[in-house]
Protein backbone atom coordinates (compact mmCIF):
# COMPACT_ATOMS: atom_id res chain seq x y z
CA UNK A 1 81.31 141.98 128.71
CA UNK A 2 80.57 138.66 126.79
CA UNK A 3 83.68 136.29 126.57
CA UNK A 4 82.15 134.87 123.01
CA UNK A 5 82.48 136.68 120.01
CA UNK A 6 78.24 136.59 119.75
CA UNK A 7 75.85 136.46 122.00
CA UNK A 8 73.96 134.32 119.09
CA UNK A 9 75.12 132.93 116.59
CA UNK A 10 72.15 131.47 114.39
CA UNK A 11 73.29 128.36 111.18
CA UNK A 12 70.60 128.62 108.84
CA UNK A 13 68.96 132.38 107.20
CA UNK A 14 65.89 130.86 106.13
CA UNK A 15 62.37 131.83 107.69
CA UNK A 16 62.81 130.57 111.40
CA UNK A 17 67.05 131.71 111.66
CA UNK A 18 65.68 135.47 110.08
CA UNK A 19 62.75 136.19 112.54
CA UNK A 20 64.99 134.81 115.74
CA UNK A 21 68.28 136.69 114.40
CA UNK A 22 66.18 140.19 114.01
CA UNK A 23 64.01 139.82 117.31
CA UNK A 24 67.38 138.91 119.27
CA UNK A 25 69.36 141.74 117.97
CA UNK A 26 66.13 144.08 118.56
CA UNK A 27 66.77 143.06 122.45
CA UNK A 28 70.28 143.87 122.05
CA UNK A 29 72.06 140.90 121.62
CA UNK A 30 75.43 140.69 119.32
CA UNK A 31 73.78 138.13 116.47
CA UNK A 32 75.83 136.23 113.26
CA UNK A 33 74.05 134.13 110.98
CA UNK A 34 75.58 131.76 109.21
CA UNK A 35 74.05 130.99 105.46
CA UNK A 36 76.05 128.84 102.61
CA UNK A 37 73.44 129.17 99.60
CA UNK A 38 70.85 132.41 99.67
CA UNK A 39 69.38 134.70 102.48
CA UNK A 40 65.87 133.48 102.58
CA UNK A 41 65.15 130.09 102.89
CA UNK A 42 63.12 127.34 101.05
CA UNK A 43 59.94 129.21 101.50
CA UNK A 44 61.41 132.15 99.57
CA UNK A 45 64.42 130.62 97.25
CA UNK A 46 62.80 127.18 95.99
CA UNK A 47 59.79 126.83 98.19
CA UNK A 48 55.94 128.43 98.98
CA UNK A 49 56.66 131.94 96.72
CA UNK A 50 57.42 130.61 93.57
CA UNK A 51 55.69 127.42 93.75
CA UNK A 52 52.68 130.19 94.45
CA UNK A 53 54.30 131.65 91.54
CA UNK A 54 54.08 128.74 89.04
CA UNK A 55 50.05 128.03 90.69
CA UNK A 56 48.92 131.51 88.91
CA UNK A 57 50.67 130.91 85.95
CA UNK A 58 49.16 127.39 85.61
CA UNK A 59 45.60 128.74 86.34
CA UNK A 60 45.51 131.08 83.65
CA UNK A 61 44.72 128.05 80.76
CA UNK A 62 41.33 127.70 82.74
CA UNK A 63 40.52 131.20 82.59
CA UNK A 64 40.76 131.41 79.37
CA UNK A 65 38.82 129.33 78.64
CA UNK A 66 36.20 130.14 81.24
CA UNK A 67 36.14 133.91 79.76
CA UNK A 68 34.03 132.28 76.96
CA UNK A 69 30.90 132.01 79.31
CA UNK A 70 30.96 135.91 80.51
CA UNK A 71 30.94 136.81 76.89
CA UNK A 72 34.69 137.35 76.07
CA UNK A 73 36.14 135.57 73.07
CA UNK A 74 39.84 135.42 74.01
CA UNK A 75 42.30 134.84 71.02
CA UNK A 76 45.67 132.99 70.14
CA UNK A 77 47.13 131.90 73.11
CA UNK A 78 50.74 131.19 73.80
CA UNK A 79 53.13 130.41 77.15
CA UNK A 80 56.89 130.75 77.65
CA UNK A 81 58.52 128.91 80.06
CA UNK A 82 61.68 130.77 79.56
CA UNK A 83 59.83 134.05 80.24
CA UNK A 84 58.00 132.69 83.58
CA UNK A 85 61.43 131.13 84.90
CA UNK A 86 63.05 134.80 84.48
CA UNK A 87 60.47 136.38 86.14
CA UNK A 88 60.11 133.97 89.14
CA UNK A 89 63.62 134.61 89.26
CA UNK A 90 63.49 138.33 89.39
CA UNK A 91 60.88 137.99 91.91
CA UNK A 92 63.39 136.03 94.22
CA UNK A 93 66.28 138.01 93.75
CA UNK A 94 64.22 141.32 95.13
CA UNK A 95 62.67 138.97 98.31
CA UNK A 96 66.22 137.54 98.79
CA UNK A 97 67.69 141.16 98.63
CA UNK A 98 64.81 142.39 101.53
CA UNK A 99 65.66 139.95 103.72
CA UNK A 100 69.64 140.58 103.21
CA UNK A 101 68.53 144.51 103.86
CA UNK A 102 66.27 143.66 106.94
CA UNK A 103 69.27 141.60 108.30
CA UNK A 104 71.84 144.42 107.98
CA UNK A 105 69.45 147.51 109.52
CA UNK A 106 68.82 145.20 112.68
CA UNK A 107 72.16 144.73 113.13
CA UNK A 108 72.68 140.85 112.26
CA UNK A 109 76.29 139.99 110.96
CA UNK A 110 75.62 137.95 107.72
CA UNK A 111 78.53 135.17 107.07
CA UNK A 112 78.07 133.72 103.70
CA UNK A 113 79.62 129.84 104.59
CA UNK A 114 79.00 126.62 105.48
CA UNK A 115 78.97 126.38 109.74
CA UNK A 116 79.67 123.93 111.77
CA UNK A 117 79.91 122.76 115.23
CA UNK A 118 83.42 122.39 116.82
CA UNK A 119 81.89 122.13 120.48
CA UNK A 120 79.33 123.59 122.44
CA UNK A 121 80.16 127.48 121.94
CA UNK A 122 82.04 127.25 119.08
CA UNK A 123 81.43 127.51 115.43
CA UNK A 124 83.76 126.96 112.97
CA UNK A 125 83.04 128.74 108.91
CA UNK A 126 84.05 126.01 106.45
CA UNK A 127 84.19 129.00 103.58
CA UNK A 128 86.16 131.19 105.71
CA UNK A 129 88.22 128.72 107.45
CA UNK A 130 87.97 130.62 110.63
CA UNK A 131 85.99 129.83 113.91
CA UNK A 132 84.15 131.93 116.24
CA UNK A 133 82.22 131.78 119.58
CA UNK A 134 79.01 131.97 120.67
CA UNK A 135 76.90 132.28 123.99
CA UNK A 136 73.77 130.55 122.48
CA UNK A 137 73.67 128.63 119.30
CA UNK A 138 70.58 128.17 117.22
CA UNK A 139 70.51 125.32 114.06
CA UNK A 140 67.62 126.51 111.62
CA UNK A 141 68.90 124.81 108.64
CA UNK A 142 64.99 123.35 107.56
CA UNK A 143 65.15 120.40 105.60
CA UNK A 144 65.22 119.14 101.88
CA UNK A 145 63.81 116.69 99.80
CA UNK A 146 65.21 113.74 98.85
CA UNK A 147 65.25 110.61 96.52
CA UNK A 148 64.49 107.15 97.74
CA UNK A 149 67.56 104.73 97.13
CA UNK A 150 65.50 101.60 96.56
CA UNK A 151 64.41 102.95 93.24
CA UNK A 152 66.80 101.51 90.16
CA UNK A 153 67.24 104.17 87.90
CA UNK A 154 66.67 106.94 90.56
CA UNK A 155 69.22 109.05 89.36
CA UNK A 156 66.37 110.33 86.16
CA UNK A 157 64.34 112.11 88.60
CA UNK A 158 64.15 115.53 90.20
CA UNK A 159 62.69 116.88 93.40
CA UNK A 160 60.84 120.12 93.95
CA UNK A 161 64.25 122.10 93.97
CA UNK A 162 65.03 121.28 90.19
CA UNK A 163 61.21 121.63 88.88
CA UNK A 164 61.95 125.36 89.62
CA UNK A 165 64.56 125.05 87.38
CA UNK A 166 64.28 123.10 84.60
CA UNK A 167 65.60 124.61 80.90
CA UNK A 168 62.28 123.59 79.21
CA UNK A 169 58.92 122.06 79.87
CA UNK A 170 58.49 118.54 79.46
CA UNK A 171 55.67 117.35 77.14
CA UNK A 172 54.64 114.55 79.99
CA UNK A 173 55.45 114.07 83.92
CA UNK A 174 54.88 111.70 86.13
CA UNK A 175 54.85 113.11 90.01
CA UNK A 176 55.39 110.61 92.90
CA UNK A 177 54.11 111.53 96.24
CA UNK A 178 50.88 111.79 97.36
CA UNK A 179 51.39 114.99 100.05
CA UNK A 180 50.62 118.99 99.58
CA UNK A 181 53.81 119.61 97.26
CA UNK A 182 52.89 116.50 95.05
CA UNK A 183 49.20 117.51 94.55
CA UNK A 184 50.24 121.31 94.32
CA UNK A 185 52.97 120.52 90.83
CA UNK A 186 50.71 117.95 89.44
CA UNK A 187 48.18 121.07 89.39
CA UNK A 188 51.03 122.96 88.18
CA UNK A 189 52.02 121.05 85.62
CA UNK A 190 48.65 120.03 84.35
CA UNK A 191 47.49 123.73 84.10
CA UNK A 192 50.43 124.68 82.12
CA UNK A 193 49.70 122.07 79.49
CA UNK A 194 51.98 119.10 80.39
CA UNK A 195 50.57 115.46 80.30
CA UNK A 196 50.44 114.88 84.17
CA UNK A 197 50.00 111.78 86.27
CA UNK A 198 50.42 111.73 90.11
CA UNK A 199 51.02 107.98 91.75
CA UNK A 200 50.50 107.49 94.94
CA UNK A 201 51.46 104.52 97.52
CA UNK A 202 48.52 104.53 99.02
CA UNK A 203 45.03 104.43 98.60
CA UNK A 204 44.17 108.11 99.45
CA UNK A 205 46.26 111.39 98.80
CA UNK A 206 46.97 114.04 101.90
CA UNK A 207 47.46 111.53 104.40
CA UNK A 208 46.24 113.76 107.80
CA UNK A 209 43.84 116.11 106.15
CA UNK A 210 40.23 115.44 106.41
CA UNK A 211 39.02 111.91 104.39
CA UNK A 212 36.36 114.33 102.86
CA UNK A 213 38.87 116.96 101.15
CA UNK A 214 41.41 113.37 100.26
CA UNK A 215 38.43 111.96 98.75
CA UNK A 216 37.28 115.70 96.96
CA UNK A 217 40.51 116.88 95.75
CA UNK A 218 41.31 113.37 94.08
CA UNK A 219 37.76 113.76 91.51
CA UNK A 220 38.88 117.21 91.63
CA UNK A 221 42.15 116.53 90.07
CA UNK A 222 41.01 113.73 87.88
CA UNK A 223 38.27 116.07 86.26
CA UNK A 224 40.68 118.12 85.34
CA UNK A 225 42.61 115.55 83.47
CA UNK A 226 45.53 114.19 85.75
CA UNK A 227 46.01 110.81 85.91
CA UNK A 228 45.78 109.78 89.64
CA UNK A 229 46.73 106.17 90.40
CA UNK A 230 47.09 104.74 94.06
CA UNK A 231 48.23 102.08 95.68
CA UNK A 232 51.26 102.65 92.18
CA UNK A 233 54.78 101.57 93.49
CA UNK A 234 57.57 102.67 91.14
CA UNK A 235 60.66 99.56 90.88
CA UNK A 236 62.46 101.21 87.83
CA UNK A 237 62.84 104.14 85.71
CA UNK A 238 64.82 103.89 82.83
CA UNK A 239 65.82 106.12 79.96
CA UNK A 240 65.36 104.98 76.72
CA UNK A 241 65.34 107.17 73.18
CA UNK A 242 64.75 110.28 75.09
CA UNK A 243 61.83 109.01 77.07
CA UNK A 244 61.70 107.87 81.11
CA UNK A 245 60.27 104.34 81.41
CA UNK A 246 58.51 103.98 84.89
CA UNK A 247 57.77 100.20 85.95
CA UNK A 248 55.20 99.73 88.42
CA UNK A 249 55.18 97.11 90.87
CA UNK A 250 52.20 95.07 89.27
CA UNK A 251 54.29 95.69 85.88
CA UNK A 252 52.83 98.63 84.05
CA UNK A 253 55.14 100.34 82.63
CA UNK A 254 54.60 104.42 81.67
CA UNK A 255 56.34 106.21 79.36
CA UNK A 256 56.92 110.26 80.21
CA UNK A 257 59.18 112.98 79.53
CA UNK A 258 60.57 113.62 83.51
CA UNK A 259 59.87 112.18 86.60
CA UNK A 260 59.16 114.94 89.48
CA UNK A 261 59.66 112.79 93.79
CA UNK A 262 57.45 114.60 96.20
CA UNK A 263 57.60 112.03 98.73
CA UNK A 264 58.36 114.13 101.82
CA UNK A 265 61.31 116.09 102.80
CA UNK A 266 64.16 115.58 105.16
CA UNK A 267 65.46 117.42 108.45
CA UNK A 268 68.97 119.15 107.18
CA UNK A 269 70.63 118.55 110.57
CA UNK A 270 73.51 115.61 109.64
CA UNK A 271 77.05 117.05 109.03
CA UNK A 272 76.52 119.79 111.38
CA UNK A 273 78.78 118.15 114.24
CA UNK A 274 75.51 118.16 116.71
CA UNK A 275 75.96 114.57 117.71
CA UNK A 276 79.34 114.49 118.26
CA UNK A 277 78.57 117.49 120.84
CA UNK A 278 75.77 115.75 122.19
CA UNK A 279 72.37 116.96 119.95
CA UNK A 280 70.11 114.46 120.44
CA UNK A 281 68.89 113.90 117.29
CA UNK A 282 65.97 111.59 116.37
CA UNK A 283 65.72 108.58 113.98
CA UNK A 284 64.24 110.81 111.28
CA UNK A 285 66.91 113.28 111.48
CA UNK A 286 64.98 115.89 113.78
CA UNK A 287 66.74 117.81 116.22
CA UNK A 288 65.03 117.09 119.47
CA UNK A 289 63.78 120.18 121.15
CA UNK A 290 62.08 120.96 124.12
CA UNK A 291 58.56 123.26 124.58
CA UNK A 292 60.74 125.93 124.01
CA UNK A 293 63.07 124.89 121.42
CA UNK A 294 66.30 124.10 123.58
CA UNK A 295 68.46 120.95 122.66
CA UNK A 296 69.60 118.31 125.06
CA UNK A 297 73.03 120.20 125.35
CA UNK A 298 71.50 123.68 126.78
CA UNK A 299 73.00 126.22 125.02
CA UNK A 300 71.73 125.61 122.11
CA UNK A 301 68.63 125.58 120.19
CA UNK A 302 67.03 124.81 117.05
CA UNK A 303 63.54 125.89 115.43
CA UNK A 304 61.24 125.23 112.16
CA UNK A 305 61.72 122.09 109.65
CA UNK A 306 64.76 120.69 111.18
CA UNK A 307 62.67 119.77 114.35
CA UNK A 308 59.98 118.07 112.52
CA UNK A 309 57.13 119.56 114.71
CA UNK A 310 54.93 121.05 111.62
CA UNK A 311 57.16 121.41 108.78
CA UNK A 312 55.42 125.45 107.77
CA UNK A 313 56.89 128.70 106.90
CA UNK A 314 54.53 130.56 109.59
CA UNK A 315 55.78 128.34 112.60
CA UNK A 316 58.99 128.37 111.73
CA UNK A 317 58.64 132.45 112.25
CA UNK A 318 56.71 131.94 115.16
CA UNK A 319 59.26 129.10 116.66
CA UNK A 320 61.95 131.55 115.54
CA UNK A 321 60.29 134.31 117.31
CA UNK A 322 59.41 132.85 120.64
CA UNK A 323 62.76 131.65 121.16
CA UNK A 324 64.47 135.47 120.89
CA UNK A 325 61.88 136.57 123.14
CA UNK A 326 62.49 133.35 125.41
CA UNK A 327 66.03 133.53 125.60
CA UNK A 328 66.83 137.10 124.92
CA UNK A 329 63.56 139.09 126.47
CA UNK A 330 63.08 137.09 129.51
CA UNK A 331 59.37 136.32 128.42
CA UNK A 332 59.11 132.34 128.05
CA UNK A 333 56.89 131.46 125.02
CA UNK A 334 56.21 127.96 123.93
CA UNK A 335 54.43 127.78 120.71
CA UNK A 336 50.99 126.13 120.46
CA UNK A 337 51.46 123.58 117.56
CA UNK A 338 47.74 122.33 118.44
CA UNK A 339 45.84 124.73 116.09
CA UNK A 340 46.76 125.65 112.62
CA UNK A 341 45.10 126.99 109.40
CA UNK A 342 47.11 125.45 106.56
CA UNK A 343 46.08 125.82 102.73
CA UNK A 344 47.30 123.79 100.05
CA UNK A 345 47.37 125.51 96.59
CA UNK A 346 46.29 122.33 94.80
CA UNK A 347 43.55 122.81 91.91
CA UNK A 348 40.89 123.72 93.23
CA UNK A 349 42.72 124.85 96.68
CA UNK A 350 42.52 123.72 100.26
CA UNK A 351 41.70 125.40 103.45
CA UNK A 352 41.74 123.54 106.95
CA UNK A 353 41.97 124.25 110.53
CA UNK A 354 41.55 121.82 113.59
CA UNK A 355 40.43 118.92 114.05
CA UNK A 356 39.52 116.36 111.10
CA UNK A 357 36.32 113.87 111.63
CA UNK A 358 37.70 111.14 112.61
CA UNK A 359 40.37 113.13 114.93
CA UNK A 360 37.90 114.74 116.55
CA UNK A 361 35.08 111.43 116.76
CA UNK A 362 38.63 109.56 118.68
CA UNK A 363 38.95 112.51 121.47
CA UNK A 364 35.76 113.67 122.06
CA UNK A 365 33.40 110.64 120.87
CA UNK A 366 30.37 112.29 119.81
CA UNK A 367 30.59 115.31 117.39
CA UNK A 368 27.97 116.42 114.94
CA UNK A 369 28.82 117.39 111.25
CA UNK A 370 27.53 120.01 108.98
CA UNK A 371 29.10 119.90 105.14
CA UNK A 372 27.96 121.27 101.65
CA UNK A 373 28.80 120.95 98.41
CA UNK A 374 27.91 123.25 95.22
CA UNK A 375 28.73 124.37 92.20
CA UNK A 376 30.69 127.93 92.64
CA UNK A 377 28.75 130.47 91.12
CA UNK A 378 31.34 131.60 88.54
CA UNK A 379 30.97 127.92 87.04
CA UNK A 380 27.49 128.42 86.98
CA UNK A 381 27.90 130.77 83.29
CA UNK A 382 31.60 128.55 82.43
CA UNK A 383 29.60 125.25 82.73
CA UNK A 384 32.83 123.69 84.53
CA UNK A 385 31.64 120.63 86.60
CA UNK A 386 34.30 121.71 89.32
CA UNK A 387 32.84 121.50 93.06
CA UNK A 388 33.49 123.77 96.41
CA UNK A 389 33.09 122.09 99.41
CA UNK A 390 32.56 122.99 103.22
CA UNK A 391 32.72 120.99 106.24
CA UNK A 392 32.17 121.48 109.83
CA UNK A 393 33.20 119.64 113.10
CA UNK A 394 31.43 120.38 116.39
CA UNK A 395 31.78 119.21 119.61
CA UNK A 396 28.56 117.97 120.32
CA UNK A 397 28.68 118.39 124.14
CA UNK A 398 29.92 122.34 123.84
CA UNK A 399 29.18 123.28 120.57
CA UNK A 400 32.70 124.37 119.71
CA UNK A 401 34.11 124.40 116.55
CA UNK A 402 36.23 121.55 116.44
CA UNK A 403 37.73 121.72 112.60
CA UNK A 404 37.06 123.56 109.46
CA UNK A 405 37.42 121.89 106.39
CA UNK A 406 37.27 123.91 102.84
CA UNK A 407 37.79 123.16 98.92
CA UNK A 408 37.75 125.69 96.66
CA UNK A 409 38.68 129.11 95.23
CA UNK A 410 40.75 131.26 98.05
CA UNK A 411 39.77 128.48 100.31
CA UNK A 412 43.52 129.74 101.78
CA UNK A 413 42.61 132.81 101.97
CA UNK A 414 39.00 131.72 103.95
CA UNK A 415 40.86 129.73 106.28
CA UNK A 416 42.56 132.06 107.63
CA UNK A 417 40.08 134.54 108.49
CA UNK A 418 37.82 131.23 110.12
CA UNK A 419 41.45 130.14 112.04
CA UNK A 420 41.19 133.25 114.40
CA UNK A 421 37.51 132.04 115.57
CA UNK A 422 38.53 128.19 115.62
CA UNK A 423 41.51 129.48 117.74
CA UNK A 424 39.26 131.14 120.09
CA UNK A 425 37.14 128.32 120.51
CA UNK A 426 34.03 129.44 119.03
CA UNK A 427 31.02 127.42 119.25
CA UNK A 428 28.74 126.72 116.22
CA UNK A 429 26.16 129.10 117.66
CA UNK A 430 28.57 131.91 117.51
CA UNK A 431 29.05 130.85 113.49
CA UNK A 432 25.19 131.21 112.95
CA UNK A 433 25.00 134.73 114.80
CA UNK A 434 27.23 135.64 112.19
CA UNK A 435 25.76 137.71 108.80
CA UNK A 436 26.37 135.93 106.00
CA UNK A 437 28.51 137.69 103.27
CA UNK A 438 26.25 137.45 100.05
CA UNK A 439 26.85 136.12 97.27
CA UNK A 440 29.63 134.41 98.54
CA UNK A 441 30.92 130.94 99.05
CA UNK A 442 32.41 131.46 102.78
CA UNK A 443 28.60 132.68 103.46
CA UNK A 444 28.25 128.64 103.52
CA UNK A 445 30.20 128.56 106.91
CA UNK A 446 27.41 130.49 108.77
CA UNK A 447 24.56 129.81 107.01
CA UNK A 448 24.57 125.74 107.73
CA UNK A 449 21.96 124.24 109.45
CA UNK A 450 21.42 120.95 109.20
CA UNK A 451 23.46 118.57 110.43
CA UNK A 452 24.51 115.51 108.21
CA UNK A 453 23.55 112.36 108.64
CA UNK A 454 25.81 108.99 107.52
CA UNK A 455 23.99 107.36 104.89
CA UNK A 456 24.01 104.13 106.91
CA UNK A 457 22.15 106.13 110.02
CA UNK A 458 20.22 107.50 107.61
CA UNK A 459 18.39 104.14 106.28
CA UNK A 460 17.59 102.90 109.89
CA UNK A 461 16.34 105.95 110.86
């Protein structure tokens, strides 16, 4: 019989503390998890589902307009933001009450409180003002986003977690960032009528994705009427007469209606009492983790955003996962971070997998490249000058599929059919052998031949 009052006790009910607290119990370990806000997470309270969510609801101003071409003459049009805010809402209350009900009929104990660390075993329940023991302890409190303090006048903008909430739509907004949540509200925004800019630090958006889809999505975006600046450093907002002035660095100064920071999100793992036990945590406020997910003090453990490995709802699960079937199953898993399909619901959308170019020219030197771009053939009878594009990385040596790059419509939901065979390691050959899907877009990814030249090769050949 245990001498702790859990065999695991798991801080944190978001996607990553869920998965491990149902897999561990389903091995028969005693499981608590501590949450102090909603069961769930930031993927399901104020993250992916009803940013997803507010993407539809954006999308529909285009297809209303594109009805026009296929012979539909589509009246008086209208939107409520009150009425998509309730819904969303709705929507999250049913997913938060699944995951409370898929908690309780595996068996988890579910402690609504703040939890912290009193030493290595211990656990003490701020709300409750009680503590209680456990064998193994596992921190999967994700992270959050945050506000930069060198910014006078800060204090007038919101992150991500109040855009979900706001009590009516602003006329104009300016978004700051330049990553997959910036691009994704700017879309948001734009489609839902709002006067949207997006500045950027830098002189490309999506820092890491392929300089193809950075370069794609920013005409993309700018097409469809957002105002993309780079290299745009904010010194100031101000509120004046109702309005937000933003002053740039070179002195332009923008007037808007709300000011939206997408500038990357935080590890939530201060204020837990890790240090003081011993955590090693890093400069960026990661938990350091091992292959499989175990701190520097060995009993305990941490998995998905707070670690900083790939900050995504599906590895969190997967992180979550291995480490109940590590610890509790006897079956060591370490989680492959090397290969995964990622979509970003920007306008148009994003699928990619692997390697990008110029990853894949730095490891394996020379690699051949086969892209297209078209127009979609639904924009063929809207007249909409919007572009898909596809892009292939091959190993020139083995022929393997090094990366697949996509944007377009359901380019997510492409990517992750073509993950599995990237996964797998399939060669280009094995992509040809393939029957196209016709008429189709993703019939592109098979039906590629000829390999692209640079422009500069191109002329001295």
């Amino acid at each position: 019989m245990t001498k702790y009052d859990y065999d695991l006790f798991v801080i944190g009910a978001g996607s990553g503390g869920v998965r491990a607290s149902r897999i561990a119990a389903s091995h028969g370990a005693k499981v608590a998890v501590a949450e102090e806000y909603r069961v769930g997470g930031t993927c399901v309270i104020r993250g992916c589902v009803p940013k997803k969510l507010f993407v539809y609801a954006s999308q529909f101003s285009d297809e209303f307009e594109d009805a026009e071409g296929f012979g539909w003459t589509v009246g008086e049009t209208s939107f409520s933001w009150a009425k998509l805010i309730a819904n969303k809402d709705k929507e999250i209350d049913r997913l938060n009450g699944i995951y409370i009900r898929n908690l309780e009929r595996s068996g988890v104990t579910i402690i609504q409180s703040r939890a912290i660390l009193k030493d290595a075993h211990t656990v003490h329940l701020v709300g409750e003002g009680r503590d209680v023991t456990a064998d193994k302890i596992l921190i999967a409190t994700g992270a959050t986003p945050f506000l930069p303090h060198d910014v006078k006048g800060i204090e007038h903008a919101i992150t991500s977690n109040e855009a979900f909430h706001l009590e009516e739509l602003p006329n104009e907004i300016i978004v700051v960032g330049g990553g997959y949540i910036a691009v994704e509200f700017a879309g948001i925004f734009n489609g839902l009528g709002v006067k949207t800019g997006l500045l950027y630090r830098a002189d490309r958006i999506l820092r890491g994705f392929d300089e193809d889809l950075r370069i794609g999505l920013m005409d993309e975006m700018r097409k469809k009427g957002v105002d993309v600046r780079t290299h745009a450093h904010i010194t100031e907002i101000e509120r004046r007469g109702g309005k937000l002035h933003v002053t740039l660095k070179d002195g332009t100064v923008i007037e808007t209606g709300a000011v939206l920071y997408a500038t990357g999100r935080k590890p939530h793992s201060r204020g837990l009492g890790l240090e003081e036990i011993g955590v090693r945590i890093r400069k960026n406020d990661a938990i350091e983790v091992d292959a499989y997910s175990q701190t520097s003090v060995p009993n305990i453990y941490a998995v998905g955003d707070v670690t900083d490995r790939a900050a995504l709802t599906p590895i969190a699960i997967r992180e979550g996962q291995a480490f109940a079937e590590t610890v509790f199953n006897a079956n060591p898993i370490a989680v492959d971070h090397s290969v995964i399909p990622t979509a970003v619901f920007s306008q148009p959308e994003l699928g990619t997998v692997g390697l990008t170019e110029h990853e894949a020219r730095e490891k394996f030197g020379e690699v051949d490249i086969y892209k297209t771009s078209f127009r979609p053939m639904k924009h063929t009878m809207t007249g909409r000058e919007e572009k898909t594009f596809m892009k292939l990385v091959v190993d020139q040596k083995t022929d393997r599929v090094l990366g697949v790059h996509l944007m377009g419509p359901s380019s997510g939901e492409i990517i992750q059919a073509v993950g599995i065979a990237v996964s797998m390691g399939a060669t280009k050959k094995q992509f040809d052998q393939t029957v196209a899907v016709h008429p189709s877009a993703a019939e592109e990814l098979v039906t590629l031949k000829e390999k692209w030249v640079p422009p500069v090769q191109k002329a001295a050949d």
